[in-house]
C-alpha atoms as a PDB file:
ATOM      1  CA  UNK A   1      93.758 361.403  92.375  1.00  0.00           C
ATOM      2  CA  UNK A   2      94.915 359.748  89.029  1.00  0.00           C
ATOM      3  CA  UNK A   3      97.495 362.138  88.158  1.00  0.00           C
ATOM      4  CA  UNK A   4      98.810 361.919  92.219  1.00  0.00           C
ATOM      5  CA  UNK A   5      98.843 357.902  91.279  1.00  0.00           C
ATOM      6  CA  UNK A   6     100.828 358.589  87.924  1.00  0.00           C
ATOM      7  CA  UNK A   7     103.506 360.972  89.544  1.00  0.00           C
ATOM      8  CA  UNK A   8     104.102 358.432  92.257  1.00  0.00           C
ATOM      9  CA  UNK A   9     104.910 355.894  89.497  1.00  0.00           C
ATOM     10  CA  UNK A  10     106.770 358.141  87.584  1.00  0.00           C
ATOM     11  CA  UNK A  11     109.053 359.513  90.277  1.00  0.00           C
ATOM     12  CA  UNK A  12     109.666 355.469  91.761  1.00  0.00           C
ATOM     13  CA  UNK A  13     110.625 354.898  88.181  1.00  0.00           C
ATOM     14  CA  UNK A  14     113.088 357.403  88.484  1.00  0.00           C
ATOM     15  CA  UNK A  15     114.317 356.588  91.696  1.00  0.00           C
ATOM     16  CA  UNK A  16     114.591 352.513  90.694  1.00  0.00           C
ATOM     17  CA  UNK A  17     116.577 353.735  87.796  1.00  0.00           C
ATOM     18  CA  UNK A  18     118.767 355.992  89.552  1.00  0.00           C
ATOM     19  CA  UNK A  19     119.795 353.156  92.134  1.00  0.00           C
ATOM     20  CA  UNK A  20     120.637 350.745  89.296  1.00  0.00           C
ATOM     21  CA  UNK A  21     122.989 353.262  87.446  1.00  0.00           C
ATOM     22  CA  UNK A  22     124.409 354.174  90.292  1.00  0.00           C
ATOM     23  CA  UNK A  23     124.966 350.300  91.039  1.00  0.00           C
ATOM     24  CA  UNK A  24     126.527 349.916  87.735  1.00  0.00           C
ATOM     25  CA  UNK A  25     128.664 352.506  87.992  1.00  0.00           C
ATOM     26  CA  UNK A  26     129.912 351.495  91.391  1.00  0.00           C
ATOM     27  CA  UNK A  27     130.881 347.887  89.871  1.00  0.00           C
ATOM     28  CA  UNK A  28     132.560 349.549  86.459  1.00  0.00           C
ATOM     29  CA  UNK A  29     134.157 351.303  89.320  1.00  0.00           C
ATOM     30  CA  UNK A  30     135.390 349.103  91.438  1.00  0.00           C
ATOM     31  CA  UNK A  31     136.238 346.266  88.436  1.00  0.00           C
ATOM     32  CA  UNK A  32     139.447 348.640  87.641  1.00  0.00           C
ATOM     33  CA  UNK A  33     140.860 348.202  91.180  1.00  0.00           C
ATOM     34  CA  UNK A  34     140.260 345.314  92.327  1.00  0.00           C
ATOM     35  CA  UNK A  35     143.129 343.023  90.488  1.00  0.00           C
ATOM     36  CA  UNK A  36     145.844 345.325  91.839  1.00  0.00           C
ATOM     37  CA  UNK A  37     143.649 345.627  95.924  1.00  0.00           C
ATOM     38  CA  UNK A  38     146.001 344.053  98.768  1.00  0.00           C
ATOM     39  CA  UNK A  39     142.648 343.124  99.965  1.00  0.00           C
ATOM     40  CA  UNK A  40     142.265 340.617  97.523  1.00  0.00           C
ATOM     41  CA  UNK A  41     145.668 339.094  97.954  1.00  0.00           C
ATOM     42  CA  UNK A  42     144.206 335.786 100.620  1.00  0.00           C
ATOM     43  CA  UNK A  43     141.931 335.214  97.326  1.00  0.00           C
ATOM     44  CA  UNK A  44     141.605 331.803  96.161  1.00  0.00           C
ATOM     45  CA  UNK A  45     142.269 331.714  92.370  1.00  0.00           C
ATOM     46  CA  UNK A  46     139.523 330.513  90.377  1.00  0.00           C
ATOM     47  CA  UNK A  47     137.102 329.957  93.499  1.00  0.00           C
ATOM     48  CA  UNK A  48     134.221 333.247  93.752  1.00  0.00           C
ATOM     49  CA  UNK A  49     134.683 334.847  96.897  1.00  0.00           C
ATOM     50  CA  UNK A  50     132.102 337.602  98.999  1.00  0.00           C
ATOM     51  CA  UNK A  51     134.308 340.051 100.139  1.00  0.00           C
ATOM     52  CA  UNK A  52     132.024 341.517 102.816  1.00  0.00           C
ATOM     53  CA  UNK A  53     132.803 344.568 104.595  1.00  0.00           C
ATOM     54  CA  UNK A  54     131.587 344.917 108.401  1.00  0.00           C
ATOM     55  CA  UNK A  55     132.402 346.068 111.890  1.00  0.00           C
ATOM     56  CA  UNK A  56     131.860 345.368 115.307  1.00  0.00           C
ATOM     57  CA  UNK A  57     129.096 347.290 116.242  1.00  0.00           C
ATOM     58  CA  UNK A  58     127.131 346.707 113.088  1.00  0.00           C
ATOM     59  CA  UNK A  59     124.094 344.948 114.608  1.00  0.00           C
ATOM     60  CA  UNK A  60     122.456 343.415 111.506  1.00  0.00           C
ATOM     61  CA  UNK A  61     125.972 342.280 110.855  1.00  0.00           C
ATOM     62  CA  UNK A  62     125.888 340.070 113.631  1.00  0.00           C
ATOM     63  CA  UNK A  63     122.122 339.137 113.584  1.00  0.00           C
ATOM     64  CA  UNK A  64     121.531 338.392 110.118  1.00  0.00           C
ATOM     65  CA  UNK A  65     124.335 339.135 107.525  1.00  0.00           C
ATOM     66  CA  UNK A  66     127.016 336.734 109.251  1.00  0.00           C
ATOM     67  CA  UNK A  67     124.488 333.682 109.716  1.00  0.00           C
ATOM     68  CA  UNK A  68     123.634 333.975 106.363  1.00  0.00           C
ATOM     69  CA  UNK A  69     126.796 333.836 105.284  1.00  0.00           C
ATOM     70  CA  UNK A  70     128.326 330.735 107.531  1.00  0.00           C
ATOM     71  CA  UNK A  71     124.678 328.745 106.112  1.00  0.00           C
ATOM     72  CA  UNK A  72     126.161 329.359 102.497  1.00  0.00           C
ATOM     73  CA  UNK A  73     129.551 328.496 103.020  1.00  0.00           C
ATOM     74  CA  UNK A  74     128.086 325.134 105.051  1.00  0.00           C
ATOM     75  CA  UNK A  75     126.109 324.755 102.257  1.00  0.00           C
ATOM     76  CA  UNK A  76     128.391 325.756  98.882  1.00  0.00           C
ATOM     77  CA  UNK A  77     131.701 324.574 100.793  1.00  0.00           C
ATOM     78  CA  UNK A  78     135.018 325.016  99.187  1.00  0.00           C
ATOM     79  CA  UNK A  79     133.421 326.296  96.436  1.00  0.00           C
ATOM     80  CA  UNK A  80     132.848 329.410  97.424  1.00  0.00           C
ATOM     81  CA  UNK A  81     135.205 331.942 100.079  1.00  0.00           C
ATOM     82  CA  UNK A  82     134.660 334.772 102.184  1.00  0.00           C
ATOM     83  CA  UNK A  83     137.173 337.743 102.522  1.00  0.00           C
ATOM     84  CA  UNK A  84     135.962 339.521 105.547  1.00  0.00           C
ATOM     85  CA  UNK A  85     136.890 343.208 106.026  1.00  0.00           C
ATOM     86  CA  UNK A  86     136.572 345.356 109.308  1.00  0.00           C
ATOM     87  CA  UNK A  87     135.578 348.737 107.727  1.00  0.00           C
ATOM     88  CA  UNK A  88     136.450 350.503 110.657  1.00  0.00           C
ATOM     89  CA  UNK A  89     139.903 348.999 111.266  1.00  0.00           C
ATOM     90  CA  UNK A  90     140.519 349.660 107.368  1.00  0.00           C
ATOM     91  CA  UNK A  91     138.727 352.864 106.247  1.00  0.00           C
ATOM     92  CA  UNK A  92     140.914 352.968 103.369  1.00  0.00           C
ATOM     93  CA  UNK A  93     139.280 350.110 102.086  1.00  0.00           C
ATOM     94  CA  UNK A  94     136.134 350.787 102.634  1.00  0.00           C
ATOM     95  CA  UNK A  95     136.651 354.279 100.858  1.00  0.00           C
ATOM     96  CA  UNK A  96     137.974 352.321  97.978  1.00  0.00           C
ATOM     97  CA  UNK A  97     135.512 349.896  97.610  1.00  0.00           C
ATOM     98  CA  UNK A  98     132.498 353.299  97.772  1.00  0.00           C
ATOM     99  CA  UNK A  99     131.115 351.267 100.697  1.00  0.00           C
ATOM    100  CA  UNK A 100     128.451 353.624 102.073  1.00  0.00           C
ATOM    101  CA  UNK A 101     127.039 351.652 105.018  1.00  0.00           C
ATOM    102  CA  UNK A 102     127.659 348.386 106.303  1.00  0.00           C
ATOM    103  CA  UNK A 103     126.746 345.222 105.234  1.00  0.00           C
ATOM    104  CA  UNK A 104     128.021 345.503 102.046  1.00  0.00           C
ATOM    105  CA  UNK A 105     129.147 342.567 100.561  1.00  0.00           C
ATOM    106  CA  UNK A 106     130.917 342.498  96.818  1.00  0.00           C
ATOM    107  CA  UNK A 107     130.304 339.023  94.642  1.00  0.00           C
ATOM    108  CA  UNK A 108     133.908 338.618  92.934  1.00  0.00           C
ATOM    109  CA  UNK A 109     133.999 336.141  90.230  1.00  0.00           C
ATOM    110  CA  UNK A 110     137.284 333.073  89.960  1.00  0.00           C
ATOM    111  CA  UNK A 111     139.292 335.821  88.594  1.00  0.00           C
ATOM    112  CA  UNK A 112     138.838 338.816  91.911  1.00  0.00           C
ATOM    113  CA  UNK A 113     136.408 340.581  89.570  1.00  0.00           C
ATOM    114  CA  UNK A 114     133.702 342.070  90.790  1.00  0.00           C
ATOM    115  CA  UNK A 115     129.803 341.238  89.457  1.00  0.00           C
ATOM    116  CA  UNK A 116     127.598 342.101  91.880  1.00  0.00           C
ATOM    117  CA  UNK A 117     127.252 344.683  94.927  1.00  0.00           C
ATOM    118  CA  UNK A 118     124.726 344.423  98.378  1.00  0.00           C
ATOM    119  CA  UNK A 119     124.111 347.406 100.331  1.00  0.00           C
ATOM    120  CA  UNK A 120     122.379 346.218 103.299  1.00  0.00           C
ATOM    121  CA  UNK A 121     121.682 342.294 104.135  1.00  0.00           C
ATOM    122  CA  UNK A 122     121.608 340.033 101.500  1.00  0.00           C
ATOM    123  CA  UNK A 123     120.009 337.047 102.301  1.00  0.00           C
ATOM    124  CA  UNK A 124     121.609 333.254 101.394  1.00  0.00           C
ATOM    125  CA  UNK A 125     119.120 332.748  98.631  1.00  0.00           C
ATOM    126  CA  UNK A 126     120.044 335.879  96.889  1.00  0.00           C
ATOM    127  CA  UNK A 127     124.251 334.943  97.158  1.00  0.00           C
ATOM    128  CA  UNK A 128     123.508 331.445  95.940  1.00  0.00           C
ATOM    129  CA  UNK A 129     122.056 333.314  92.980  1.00  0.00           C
ATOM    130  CA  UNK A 130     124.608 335.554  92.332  1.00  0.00           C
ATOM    131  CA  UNK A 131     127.448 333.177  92.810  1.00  0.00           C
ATOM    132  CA  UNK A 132     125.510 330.573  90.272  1.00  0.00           C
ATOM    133  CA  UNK A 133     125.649 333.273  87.747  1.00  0.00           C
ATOM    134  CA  UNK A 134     129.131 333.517  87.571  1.00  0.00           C
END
Protein backbone atom coordinates (compact mmCIF):
# COMPACT_ATOMS: atom_id res chain seq x y z
CA UNK A 1 0.00 0.00 0.00
CA UNK A 2 2.95 2.39 0.92
CA UNK A 3 4.88 1.98 -2.12
CA UNK A 4 1.22 2.44 -4.28
CA UNK A 5 1.07 5.85 -1.97
CA UNK A 6 4.80 6.79 -2.92
CA UNK A 7 4.38 6.17 -6.78
CA UNK A 8 1.26 8.27 -6.77
CA UNK A 9 3.37 11.12 -5.30
CA UNK A 10 6.11 10.55 -7.37
CA UNK A 11 4.34 10.40 -10.72
CA UNK A 12 2.00 13.89 -9.58
CA UNK A 13 5.42 15.30 -8.99
CA UNK A 14 6.24 14.60 -12.35
CA UNK A 15 3.22 15.60 -13.88
CA UNK A 16 3.16 19.20 -11.72
CA UNK A 17 6.59 19.65 -13.07
CA UNK A 18 5.92 18.84 -16.52
CA UNK A 19 2.93 21.44 -16.66
CA UNK A 20 5.15 24.21 -15.26
CA UNK A 21 7.99 23.69 -17.89
CA UNK A 22 5.80 23.42 -20.35
CA UNK A 23 4.18 26.81 -19.04
CA UNK A 24 7.51 28.39 -19.11
CA UNK A 25 8.33 27.44 -22.23
CA UNK A 26 5.08 28.58 -23.74
CA UNK A 27 5.76 32.25 -22.21
CA UNK A 28 9.74 32.23 -23.40
CA UNK A 29 7.79 31.37 -26.44
CA UNK A 30 5.44 33.62 -26.94
CA UNK A 31 7.70 36.76 -25.27
CA UNK A 32 9.67 36.72 -28.83
CA UNK A 33 6.46 37.47 -30.80
CA UNK A 34 4.51 39.36 -29.18
CA UNK A 35 6.19 43.06 -29.77
CA UNK A 36 6.02 42.55 -33.54
CA UNK A 37 1.82 40.60 -33.15
CA UNK A 38 -0.85 42.89 -35.08
CA UNK A 39 -2.85 41.63 -32.27
CA UNK A 40 -1.26 43.74 -29.94
CA UNK A 41 -1.43 46.86 -32.03
CA UNK A 42 -5.09 48.44 -29.96
CA UNK A 43 -2.54 48.00 -26.85
CA UNK A 44 -2.38 50.74 -24.49
CA UNK A 45 1.31 51.62 -23.84
CA UNK A 46 2.37 51.28 -20.42
CA UNK A 47 -1.18 50.02 -19.12
CA UNK A 48 -1.10 45.67 -18.56
CA UNK A 49 -3.58 44.27 -20.70
CA UNK A 50 -5.33 40.32 -20.66
CA UNK A 51 -5.37 39.42 -24.03
CA UNK A 52 -7.95 36.63 -23.74
CA UNK A 53 -8.69 34.37 -26.46
CA UNK A 54 -12.43 32.97 -26.80
CA UNK A 55 -15.29 32.09 -29.09
CA UNK A 56 -18.81 31.96 -29.32
CA UNK A 57 -19.71 28.73 -28.36
CA UNK A 58 -17.24 28.46 -25.53
CA UNK A 59 -19.70 28.01 -22.64
CA UNK A 60 -17.46 28.70 -19.61
CA UNK A 61 -16.49 31.68 -21.66
CA UNK A 62 -19.71 33.13 -21.29
CA UNK A 63 -20.61 31.77 -17.77
CA UNK A 64 -17.63 32.45 -15.88
CA UNK A 65 -14.46 33.71 -17.74
CA UNK A 66 -16.22 36.99 -19.18
CA UNK A 67 -17.92 38.01 -15.72
CA UNK A 68 -14.83 37.68 -14.18
CA UNK A 69 -13.26 39.69 -16.33
CA UNK A 70 -15.91 42.84 -16.65
CA UNK A 71 -15.76 42.57 -12.27
CA UNK A 72 -11.90 43.32 -12.70
CA UNK A 73 -11.99 45.87 -15.14
CA UNK A 74 -15.06 47.57 -12.85
CA UNK A 75 -12.88 47.08 -10.22
CA UNK A 76 -9.00 47.94 -11.57
CA UNK A 77 -10.50 50.55 -14.20
CA UNK A 78 -8.24 52.24 -16.61
CA UNK A 79 -5.60 50.61 -15.16
CA UNK A 80 -5.83 47.62 -16.59
CA UNK A 81 -7.25 46.57 -20.58
CA UNK A 82 -8.61 43.71 -22.22
CA UNK A 83 -7.69 42.66 -25.87
CA UNK A 84 -10.32 40.17 -26.71
CA UNK A 85 -9.64 37.62 -29.48
CA UNK A 86 -12.25 35.31 -31.31
CA UNK A 87 -10.06 32.17 -31.77
CA UNK A 88 -12.21 30.88 -34.25
CA UNK A 89 -12.54 33.98 -36.44
CA UNK A 90 -8.56 34.23 -36.11
CA UNK A 91 -6.99 30.73 -35.98
CA UNK A 92 -3.83 32.20 -36.93
CA UNK A 93 -3.67 33.77 -33.77
CA UNK A 94 -4.59 31.38 -31.74
CA UNK A 95 -1.91 29.02 -33.42
CA UNK A 96 0.56 31.69 -32.62
CA UNK A 97 -0.18 32.33 -29.29
CA UNK A 98 -0.01 27.83 -28.65
CA UNK A 99 -3.57 28.38 -27.37
CA UNK A 100 -4.75 24.80 -26.84
CA UNK A 101 -8.32 25.28 -25.58
CA UNK A 102 -10.27 28.16 -24.79
CA UNK A 103 -10.25 30.35 -22.11
CA UNK A 104 -6.92 31.20 -22.33
CA UNK A 105 -6.07 34.41 -21.29
CA UNK A 106 -2.21 35.89 -21.56
CA UNK A 107 -1.17 38.64 -18.63
CA UNK A 108 1.01 41.20 -20.82
CA UNK A 109 2.95 43.58 -18.81
CA UNK A 110 3.02 47.97 -19.81
CA UNK A 111 5.40 47.01 -22.42
CA UNK A 112 2.95 43.93 -24.58
CA UNK A 113 5.18 41.38 -22.83
CA UNK A 114 3.91 38.50 -21.78
CA UNK A 115 4.23 37.14 -17.82
CA UNK A 116 1.74 34.91 -17.21
CA UNK A 117 -0.53 32.26 -19.16
CA UNK A 118 -4.34 30.65 -18.03
CA UNK A 119 -5.53 27.64 -19.64
CA UNK A 120 -8.97 27.30 -18.53
CA UNK A 121 -10.92 30.02 -16.21
CA UNK A 122 -9.02 32.13 -14.20
CA UNK A 123 -10.86 33.58 -11.62
CA UNK A 124 -10.69 37.69 -10.70
CA UNK A 125 -8.66 37.02 -7.61
CA UNK A 126 -6.03 35.18 -9.44
CA UNK A 127 -5.74 38.28 -12.42
CA UNK A 128 -5.64 40.87 -9.67
CA UNK A 129 -2.62 38.86 -8.57
CA UNK A 130 -0.94 38.53 -11.58
CA UNK A 131 -1.49 42.02 -12.79
CA UNK A 132 -0.12 43.35 -9.14
CA UNK A 133 3.00 41.51 -9.88
CA UNK A 134 3.88 43.29 -12.76
Amino acid sequence: MIERLMVLVIVSGLAVLVYQTFRRWQVRRVVELAPADPLLAERRPGVPAILYFTTPHCLPCKTQQRPAIQRLLAEMGDTVQVIEINAMEQPDAADRWGVLSVPTTFILDGRGKPREINYGVTGVDKLKHQLMGL
